[in-house]
PDB file of N, CA and C in Angstrom:
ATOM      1  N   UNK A   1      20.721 -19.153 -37.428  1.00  0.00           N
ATOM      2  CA  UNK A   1      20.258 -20.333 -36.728  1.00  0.00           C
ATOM      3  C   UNK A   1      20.266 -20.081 -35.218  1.00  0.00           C
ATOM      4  N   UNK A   2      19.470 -20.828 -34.387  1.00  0.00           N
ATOM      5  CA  UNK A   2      18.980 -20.342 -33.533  1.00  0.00           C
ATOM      6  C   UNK A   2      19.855 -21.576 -32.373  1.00  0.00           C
ATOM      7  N   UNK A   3      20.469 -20.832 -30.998  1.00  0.00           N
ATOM      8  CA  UNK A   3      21.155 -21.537 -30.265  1.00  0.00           C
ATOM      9  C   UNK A   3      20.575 -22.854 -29.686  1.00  0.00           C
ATOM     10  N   UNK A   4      20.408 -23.652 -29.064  1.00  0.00           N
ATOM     11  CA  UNK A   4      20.108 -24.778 -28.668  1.00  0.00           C
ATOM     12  C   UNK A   4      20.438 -24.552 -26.984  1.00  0.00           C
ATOM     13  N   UNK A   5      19.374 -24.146 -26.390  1.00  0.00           N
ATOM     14  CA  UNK A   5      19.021 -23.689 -24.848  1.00  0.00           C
ATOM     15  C   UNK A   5      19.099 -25.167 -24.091  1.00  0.00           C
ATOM     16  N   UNK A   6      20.051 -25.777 -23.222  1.00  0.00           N
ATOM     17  CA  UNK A   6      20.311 -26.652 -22.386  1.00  0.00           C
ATOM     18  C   UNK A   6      18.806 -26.773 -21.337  1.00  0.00           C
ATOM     19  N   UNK A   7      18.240 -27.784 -21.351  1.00  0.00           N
ATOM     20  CA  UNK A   7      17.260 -27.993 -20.629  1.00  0.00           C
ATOM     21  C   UNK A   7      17.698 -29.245 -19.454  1.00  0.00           C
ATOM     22  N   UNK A   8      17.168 -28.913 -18.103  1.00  0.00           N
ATOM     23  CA  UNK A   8      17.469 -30.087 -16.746  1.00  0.00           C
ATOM     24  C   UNK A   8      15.881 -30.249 -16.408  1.00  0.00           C
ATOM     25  N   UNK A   9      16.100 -31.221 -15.816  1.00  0.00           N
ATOM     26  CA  UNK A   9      14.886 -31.316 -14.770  1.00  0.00           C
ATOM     27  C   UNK A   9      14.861 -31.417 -12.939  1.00  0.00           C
ATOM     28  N   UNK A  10      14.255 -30.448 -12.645  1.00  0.00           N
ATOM     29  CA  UNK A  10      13.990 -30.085 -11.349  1.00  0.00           C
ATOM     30  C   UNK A  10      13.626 -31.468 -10.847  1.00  0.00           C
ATOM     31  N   UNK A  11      14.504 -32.138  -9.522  1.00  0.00           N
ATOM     32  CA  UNK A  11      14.644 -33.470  -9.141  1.00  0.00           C
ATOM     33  C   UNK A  11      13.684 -32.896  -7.353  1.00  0.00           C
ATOM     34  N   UNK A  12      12.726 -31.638  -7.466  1.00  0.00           N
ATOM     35  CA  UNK A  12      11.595 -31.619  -6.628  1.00  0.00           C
ATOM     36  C   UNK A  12      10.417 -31.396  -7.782  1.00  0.00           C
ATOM     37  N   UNK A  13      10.183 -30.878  -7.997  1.00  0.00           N
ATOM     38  CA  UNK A  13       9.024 -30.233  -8.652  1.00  0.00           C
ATOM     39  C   UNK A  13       8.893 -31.411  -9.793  1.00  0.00           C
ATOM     40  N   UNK A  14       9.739 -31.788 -10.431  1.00  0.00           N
ATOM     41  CA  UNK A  14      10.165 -32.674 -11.633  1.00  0.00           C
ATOM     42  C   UNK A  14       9.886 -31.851 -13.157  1.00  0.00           C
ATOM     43  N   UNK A  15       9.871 -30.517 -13.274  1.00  0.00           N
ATOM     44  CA  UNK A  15       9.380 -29.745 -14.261  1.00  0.00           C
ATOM     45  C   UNK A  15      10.907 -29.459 -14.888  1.00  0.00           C
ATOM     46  N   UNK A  16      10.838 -29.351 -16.358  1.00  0.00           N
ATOM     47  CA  UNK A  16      11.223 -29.448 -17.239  1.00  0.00           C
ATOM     48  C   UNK A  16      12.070 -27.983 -16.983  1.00  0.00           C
ATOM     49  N   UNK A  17      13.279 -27.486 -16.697  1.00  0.00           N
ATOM     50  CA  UNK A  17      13.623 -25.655 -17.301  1.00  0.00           C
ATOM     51  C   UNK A  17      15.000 -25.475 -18.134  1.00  0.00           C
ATOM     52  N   UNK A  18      15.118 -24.645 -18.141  1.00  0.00           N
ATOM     53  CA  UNK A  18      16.758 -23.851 -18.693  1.00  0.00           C
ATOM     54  C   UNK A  18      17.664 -24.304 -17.427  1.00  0.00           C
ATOM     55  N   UNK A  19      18.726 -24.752 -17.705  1.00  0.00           N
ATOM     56  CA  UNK A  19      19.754 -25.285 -16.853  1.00  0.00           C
ATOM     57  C   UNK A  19      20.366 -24.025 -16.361  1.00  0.00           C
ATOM     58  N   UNK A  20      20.144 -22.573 -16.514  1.00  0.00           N
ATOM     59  CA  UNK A  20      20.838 -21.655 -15.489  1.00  0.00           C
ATOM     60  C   UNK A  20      19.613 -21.265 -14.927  1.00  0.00           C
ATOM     61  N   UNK A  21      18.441 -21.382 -14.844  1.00  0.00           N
ATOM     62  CA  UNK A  21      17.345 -20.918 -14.112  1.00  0.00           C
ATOM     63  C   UNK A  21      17.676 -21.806 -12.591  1.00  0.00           C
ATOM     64  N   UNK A  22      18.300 -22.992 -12.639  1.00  0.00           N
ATOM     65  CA  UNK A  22      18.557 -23.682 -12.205  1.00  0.00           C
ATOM     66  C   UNK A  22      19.730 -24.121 -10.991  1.00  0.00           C
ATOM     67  N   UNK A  23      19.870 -24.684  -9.864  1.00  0.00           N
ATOM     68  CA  UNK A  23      20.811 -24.757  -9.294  1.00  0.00           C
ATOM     69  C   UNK A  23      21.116 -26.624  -9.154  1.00  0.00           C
ATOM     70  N   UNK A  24      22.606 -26.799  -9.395  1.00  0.00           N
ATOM     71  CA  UNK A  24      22.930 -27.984  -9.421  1.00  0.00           C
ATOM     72  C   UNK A  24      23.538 -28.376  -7.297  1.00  0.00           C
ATOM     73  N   UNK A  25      23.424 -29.757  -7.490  1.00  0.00           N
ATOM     74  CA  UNK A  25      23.568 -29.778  -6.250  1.00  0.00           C
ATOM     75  C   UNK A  25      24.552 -31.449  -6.708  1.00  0.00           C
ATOM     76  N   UNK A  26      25.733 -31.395  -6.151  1.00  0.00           N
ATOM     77  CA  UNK A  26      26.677 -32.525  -6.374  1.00  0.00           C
ATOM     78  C   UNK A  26      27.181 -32.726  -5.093  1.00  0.00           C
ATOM     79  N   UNK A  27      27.062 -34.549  -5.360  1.00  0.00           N
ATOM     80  CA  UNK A  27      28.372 -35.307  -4.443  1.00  0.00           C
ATOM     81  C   UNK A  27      29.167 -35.403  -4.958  1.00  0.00           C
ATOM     82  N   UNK A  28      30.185 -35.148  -4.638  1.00  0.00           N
ATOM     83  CA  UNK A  28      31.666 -35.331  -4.298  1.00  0.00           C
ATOM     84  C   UNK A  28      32.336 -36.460  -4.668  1.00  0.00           C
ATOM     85  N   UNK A  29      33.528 -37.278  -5.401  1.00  0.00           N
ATOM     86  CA  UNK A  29      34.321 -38.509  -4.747  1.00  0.00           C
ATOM     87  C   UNK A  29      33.986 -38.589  -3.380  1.00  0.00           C
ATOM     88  N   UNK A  30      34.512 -37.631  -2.321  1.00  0.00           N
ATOM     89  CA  UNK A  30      35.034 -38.500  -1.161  1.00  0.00           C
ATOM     90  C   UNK A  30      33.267 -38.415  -0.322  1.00  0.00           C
ATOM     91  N   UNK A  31      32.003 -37.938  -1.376  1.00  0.00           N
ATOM     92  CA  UNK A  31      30.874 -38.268  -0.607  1.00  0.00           C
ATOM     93  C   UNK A  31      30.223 -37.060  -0.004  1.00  0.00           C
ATOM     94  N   UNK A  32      30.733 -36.109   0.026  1.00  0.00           N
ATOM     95  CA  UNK A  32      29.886 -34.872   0.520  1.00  0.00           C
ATOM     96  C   UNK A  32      29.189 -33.938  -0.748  1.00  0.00           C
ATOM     97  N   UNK A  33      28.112 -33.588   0.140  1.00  0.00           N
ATOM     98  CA  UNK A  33      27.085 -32.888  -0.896  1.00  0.00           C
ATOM     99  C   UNK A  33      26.900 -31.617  -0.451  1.00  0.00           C
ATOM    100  N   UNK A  34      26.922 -30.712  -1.936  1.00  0.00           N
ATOM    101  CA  UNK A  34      27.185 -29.162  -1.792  1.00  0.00           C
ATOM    102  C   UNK A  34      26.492 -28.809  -2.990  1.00  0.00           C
ATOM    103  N   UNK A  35      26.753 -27.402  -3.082  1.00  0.00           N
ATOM    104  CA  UNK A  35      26.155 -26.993  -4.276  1.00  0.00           C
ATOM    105  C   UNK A  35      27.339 -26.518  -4.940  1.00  0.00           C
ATOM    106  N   UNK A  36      27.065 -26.593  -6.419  1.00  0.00           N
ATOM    107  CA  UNK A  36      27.645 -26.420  -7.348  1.00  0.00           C
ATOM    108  C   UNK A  36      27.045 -24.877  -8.419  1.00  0.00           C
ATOM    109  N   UNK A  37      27.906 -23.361  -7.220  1.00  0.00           N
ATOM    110  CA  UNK A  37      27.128 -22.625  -8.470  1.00  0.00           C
ATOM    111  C   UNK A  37      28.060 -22.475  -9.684  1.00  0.00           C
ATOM    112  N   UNK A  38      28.935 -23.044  -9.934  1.00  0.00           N
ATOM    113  CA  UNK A  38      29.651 -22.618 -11.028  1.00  0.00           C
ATOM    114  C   UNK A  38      28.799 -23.956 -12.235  1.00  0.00           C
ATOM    115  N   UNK A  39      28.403 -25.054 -11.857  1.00  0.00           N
ATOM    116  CA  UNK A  39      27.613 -25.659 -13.032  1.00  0.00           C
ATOM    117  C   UNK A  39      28.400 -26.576 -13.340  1.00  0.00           C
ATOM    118  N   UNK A  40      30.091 -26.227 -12.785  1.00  0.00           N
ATOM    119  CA  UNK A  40      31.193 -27.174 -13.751  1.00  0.00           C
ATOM    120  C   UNK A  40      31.942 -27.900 -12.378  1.00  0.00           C
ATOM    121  N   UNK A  41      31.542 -28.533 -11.248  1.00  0.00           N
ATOM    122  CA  UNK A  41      32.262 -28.709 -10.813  1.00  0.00           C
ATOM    123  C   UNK A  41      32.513 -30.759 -10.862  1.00  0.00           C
ATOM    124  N   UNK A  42      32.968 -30.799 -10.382  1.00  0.00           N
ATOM    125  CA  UNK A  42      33.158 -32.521 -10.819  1.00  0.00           C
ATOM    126  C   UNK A  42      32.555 -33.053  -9.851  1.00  0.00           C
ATOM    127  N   UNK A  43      31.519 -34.744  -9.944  1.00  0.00           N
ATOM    128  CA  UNK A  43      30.673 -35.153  -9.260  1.00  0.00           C
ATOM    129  C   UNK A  43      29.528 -35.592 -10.014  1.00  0.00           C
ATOM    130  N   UNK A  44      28.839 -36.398  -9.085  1.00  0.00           N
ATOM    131  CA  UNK A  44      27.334 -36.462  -9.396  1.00  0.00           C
ATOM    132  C   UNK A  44      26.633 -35.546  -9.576  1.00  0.00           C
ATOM    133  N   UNK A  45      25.699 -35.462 -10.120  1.00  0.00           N
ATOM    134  CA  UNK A  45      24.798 -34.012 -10.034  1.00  0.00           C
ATOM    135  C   UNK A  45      23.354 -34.095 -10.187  1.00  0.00           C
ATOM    136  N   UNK A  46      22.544 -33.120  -9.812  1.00  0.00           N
ATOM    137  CA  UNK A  46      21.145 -32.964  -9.852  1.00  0.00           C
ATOM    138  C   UNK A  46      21.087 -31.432  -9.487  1.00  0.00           C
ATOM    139  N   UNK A  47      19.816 -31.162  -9.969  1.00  0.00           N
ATOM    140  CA  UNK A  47      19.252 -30.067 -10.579  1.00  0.00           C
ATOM    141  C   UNK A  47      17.710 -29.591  -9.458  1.00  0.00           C
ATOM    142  N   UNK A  48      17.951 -28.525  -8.645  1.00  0.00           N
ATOM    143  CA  UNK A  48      16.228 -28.217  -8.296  1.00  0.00           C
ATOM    144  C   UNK A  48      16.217 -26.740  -8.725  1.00  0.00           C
ATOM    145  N   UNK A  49      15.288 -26.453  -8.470  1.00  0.00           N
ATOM    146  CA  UNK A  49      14.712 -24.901  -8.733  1.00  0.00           C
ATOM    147  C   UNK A  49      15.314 -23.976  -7.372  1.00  0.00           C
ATOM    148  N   UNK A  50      15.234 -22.928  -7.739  1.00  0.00           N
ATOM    149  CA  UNK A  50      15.509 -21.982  -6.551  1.00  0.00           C
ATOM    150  C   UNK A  50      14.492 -21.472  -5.571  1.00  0.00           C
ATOM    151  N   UNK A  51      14.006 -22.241  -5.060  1.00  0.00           N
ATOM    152  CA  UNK A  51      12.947 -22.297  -4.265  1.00  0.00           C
ATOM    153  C   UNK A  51      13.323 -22.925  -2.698  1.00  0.00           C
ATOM    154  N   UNK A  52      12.410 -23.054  -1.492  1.00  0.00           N
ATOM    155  CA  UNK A  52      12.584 -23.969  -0.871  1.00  0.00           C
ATOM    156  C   UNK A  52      11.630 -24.679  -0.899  1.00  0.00           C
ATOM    157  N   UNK A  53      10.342 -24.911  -1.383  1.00  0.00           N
ATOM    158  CA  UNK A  53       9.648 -25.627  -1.998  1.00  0.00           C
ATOM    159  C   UNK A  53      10.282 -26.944  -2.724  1.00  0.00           C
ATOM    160  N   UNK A  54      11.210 -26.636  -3.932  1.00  0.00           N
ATOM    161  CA  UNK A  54      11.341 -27.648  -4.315  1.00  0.00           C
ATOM    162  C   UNK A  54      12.330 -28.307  -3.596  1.00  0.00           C
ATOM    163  N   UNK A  55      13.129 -27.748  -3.282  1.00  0.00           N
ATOM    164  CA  UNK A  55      13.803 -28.855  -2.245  1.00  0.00           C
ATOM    165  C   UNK A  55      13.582 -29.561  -1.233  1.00  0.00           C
ATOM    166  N   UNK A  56      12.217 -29.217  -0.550  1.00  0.00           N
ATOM    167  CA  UNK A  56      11.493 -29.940   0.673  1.00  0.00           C
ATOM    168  C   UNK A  56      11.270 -31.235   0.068  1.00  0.00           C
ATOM    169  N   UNK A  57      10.511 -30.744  -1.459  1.00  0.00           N
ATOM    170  CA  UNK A  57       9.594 -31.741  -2.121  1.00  0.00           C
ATOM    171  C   UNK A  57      10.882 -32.572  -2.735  1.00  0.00           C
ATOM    172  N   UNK A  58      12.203 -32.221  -3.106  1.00  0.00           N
ATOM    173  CA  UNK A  58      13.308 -33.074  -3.674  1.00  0.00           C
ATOM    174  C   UNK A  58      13.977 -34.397  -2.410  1.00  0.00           C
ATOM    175  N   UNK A  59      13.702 -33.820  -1.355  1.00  0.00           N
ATOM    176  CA  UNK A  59      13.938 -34.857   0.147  1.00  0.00           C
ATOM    177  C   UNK A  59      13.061 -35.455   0.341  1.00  0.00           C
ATOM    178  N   UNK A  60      11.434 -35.030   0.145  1.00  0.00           N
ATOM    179  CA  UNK A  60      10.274 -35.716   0.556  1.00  0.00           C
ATOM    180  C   UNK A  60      10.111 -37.202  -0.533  1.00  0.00           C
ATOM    181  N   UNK A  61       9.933 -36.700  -1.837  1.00  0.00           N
ATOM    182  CA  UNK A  61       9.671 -37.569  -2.614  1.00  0.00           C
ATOM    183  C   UNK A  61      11.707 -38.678  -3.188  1.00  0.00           C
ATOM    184  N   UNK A  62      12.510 -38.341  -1.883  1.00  0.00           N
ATOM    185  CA  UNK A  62      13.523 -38.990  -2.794  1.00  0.00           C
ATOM    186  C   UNK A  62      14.461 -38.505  -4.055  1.00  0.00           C
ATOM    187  N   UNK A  63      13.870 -37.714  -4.871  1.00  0.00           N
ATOM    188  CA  UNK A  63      14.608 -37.346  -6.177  1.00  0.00           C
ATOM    189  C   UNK A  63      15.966 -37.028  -5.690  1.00  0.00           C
ATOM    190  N   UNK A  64      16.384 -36.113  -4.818  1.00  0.00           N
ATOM    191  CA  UNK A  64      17.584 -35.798  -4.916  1.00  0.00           C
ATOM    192  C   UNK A  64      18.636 -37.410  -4.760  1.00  0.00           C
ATOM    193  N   UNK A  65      18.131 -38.032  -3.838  1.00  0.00           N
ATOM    194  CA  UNK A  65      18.725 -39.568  -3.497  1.00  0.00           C
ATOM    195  C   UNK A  65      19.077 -40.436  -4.732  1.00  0.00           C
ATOM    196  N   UNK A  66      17.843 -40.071  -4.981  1.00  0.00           N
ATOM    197  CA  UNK A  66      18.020 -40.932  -6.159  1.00  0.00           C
ATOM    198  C   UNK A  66      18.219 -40.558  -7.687  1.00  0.00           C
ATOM    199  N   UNK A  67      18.751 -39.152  -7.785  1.00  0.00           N
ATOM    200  CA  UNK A  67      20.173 -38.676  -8.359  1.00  0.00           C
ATOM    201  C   UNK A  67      21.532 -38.512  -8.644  1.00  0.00           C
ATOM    202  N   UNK A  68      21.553 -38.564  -6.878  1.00  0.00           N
ATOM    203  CA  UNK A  68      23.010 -38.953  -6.801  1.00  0.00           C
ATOM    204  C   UNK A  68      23.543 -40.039  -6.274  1.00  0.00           C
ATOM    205  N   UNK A  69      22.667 -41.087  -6.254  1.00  0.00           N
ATOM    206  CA  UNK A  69      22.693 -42.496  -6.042  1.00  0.00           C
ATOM    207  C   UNK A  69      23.238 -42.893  -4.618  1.00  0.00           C
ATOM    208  N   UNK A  70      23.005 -41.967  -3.927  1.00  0.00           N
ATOM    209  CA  UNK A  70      23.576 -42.048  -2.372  1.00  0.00           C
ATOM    210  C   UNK A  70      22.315 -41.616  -1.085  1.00  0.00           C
ATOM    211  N   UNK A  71      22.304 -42.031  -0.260  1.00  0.00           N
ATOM    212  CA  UNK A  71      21.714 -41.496   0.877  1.00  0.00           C
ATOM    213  C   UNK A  71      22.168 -39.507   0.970  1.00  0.00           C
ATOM    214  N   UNK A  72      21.689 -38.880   1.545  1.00  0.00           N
ATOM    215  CA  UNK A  72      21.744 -37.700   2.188  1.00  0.00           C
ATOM    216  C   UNK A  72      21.471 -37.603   3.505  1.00  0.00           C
ATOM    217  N   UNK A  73      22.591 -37.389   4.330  1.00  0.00           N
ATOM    218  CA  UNK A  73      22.514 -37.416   5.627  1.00  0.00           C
ATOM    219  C   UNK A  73      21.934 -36.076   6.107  1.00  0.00           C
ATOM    220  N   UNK A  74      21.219 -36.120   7.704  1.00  0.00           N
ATOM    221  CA  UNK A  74      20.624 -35.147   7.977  1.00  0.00           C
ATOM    222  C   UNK A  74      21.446 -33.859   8.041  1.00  0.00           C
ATOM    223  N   UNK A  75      22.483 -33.998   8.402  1.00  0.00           N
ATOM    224  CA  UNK A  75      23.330 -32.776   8.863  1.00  0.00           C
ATOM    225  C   UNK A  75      23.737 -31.894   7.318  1.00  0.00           C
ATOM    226  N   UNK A  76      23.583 -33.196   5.988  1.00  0.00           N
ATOM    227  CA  UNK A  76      24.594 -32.263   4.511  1.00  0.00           C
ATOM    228  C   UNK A  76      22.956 -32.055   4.266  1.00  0.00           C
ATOM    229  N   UNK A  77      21.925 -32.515   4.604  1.00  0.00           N
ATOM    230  CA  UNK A  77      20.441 -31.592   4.341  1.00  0.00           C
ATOM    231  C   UNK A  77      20.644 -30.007   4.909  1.00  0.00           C
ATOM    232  N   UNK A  78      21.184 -30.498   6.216  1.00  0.00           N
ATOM    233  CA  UNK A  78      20.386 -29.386   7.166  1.00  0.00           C
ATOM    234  C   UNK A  78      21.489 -27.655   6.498  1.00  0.00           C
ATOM    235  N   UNK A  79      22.762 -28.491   5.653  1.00  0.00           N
ATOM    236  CA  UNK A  79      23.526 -27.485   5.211  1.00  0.00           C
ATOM    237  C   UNK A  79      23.295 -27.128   4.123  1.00  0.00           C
ATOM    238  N   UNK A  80      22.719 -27.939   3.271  1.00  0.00           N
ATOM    239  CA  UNK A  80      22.281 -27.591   2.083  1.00  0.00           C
ATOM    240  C   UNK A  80      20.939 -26.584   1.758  1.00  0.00           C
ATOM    241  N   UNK A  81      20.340 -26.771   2.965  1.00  0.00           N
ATOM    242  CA  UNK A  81      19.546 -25.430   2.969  1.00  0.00           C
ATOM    243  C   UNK A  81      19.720 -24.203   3.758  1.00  0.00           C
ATOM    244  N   UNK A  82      20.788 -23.914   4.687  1.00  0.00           N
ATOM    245  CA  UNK A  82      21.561 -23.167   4.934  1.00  0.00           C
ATOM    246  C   UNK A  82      22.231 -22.239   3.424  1.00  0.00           C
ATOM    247  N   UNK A  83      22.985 -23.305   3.083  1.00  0.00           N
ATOM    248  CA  UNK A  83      23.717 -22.624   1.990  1.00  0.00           C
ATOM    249  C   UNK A  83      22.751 -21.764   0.480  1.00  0.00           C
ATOM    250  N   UNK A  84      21.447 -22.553   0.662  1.00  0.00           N
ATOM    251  CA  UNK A  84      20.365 -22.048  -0.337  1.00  0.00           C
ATOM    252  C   UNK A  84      19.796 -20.803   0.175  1.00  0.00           C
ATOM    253  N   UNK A  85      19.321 -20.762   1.496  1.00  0.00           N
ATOM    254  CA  UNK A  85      19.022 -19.314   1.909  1.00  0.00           C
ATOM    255  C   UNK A  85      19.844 -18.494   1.893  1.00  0.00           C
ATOM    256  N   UNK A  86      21.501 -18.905   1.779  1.00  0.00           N
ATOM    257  CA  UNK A  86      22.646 -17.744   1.901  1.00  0.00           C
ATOM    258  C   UNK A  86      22.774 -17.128   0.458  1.00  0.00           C
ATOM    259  N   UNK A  87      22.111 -17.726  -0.615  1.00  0.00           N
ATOM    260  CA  UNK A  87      22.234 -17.259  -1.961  1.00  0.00           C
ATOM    261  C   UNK A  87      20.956 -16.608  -2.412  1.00  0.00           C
ATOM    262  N   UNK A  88      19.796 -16.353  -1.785  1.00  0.00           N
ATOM    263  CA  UNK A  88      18.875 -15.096  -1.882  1.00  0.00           C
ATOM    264  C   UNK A  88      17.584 -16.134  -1.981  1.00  0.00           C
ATOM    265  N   UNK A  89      17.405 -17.012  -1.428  1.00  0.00           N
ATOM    266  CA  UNK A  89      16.347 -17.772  -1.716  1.00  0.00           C
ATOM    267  C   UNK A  89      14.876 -17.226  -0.519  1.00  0.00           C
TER     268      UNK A  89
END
C-alpha cells in the first residue's frame, strides 16, 4: 500500500504541493513571525513556495495575513525575506 503524501497550499501562488517542497512560515505566542524549517515548530502557520515570487504575491494578495490571522509588520516582512534569500532562494 502506497504512503499518503501530505499536501499544503502555497498562501502566494495558491497551488496545491507536497508539504516538504514547501516552506512554513509561523507566528509565534508572543507574535513574531519567522520561518519554521523544521515543519514542527509551535504557532500559527502557512505555507509558500520557495520562490520570491510567491512571497511578493503572498503580501500582495494578503494570504499570508490572512493565515496567520494577524497583520505583518514591515520590518518581520523585510526579515522574512532576508531569512529566505539566506536559505538558497
Amino acid at each position: 500500500m502506497q504512503k499518503k503524501i501530505p499536501m499544503r497550499k502555497c498562501v502566494g501562488c495558491m497551488e496545491m504541493k507536497e508539504k516538504k517542497e514547501l516552506i512554513r512560515v509561523i507566528k509565534s505566542q508572543d507574535g513574531r513571525v519567522s520561518l519554521d524549517l523544521t515543519g514542527r515548530a509551535n504557532g500559527r502557520g502557512a505555507y509558500i513556495c520557495r520562490s520570491k515570487d510567491c512571497l511578493s504575491k503572498a503580501f500582495k494578495n494578503k494570504g499570508l495575513e490572512k493565515s496567520l490571522k494577524s497583520q505583518v509588520p514591515e520590518e518581520e516582512r523585510l526579515k522574512l525575506e532576508k531569512e529566505l534569500s539566506g536559505i538558497g532562494f
